[in-house]
Protein backbone atom coordinates (compact mmCIF):
# COMPACT_ATOMS: atom_id res chain seq x y z
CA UNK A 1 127.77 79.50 22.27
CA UNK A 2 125.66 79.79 18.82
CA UNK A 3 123.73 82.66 18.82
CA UNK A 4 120.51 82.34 17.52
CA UNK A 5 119.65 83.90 13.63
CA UNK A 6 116.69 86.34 13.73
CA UNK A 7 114.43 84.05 11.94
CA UNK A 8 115.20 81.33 14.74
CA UNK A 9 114.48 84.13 17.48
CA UNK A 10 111.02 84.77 16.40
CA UNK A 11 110.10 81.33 15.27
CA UNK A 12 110.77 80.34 19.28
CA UNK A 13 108.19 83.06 20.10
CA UNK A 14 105.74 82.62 18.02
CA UNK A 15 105.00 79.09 19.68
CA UNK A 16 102.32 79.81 21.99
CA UNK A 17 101.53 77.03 24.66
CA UNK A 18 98.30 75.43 24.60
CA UNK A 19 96.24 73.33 27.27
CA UNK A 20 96.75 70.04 26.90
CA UNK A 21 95.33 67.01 28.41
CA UNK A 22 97.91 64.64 27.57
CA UNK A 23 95.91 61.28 28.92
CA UNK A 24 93.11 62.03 26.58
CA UNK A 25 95.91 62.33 23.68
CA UNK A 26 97.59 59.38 24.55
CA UNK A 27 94.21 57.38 24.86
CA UNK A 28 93.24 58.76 21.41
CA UNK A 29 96.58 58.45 19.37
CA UNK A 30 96.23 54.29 20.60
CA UNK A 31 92.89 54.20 19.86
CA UNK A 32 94.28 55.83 16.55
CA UNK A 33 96.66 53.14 15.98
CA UNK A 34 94.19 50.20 16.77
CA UNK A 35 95.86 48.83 19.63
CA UNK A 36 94.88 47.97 22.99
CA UNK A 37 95.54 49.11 26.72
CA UNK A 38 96.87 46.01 27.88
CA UNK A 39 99.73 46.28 24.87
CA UNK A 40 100.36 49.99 26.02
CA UNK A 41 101.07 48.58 29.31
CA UNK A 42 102.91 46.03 28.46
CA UNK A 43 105.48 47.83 26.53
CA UNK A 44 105.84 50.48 29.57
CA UNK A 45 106.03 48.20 31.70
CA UNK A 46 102.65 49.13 34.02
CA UNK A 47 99.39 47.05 34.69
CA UNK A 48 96.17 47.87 32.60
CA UNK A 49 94.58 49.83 35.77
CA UNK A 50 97.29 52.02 35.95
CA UNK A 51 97.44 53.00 32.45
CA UNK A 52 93.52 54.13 32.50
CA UNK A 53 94.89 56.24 35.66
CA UNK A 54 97.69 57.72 33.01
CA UNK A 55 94.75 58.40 30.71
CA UNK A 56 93.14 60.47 33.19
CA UNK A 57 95.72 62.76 34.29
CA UNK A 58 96.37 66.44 32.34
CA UNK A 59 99.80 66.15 32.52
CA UNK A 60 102.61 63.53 33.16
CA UNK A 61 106.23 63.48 33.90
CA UNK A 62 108.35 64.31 30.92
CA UNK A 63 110.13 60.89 31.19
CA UNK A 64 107.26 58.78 31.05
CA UNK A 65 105.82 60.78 28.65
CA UNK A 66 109.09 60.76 26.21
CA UNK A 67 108.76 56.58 26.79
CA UNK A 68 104.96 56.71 25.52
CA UNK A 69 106.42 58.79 22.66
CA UNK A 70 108.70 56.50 21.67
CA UNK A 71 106.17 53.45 22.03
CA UNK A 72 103.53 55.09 19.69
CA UNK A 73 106.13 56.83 17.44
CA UNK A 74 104.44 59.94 17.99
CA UNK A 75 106.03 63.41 19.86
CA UNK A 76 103.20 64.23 22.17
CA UNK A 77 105.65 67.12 23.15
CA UNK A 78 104.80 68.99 20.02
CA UNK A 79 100.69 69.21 21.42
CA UNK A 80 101.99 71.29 23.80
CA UNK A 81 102.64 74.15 21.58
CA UNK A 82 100.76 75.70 18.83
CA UNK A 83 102.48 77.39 15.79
């Protein structure tokens, strides 16, 4: 097992975890990116009512979340922690 260097060490604690209401980010980033709901759900694959229930919710499963990532091309994983 690689041990970590100090410099790595401290980095890790420096992050300090933030409150995050990932629906509101993911709702904003598509905004962002000027596209709509019903093209978000279509590449999940969901219907349009339940993506505005994503869009409400604080927090999602980390697999569903890592998919939306990958749709948007954006790591909503690093909101989560502040530097």
């Amino acid at each position: 097992m690689r041990r970590m260097s100090n410099n790595s060490f401290y980095a890790f604690f420096m992050l300090v975890p933030v409150q995050v209401h990932i629906g509101k980010l993911i709702r904003a980033k598509l905004y962002e990116q000027g596209r709509s709901v019903t093209w978000l759900a279509r590449q999940i694959p969901c219907t349009r009512n339940n993506m505005y229930k994503i869009f409400r919710k604080p927090n999602l499963d980390t697999i569903l979340l890592q998919h939306i990532s990958q749709i948007l091309d954006y790591n909503f994983f690093d909101d989560y922690f502040k530097k």
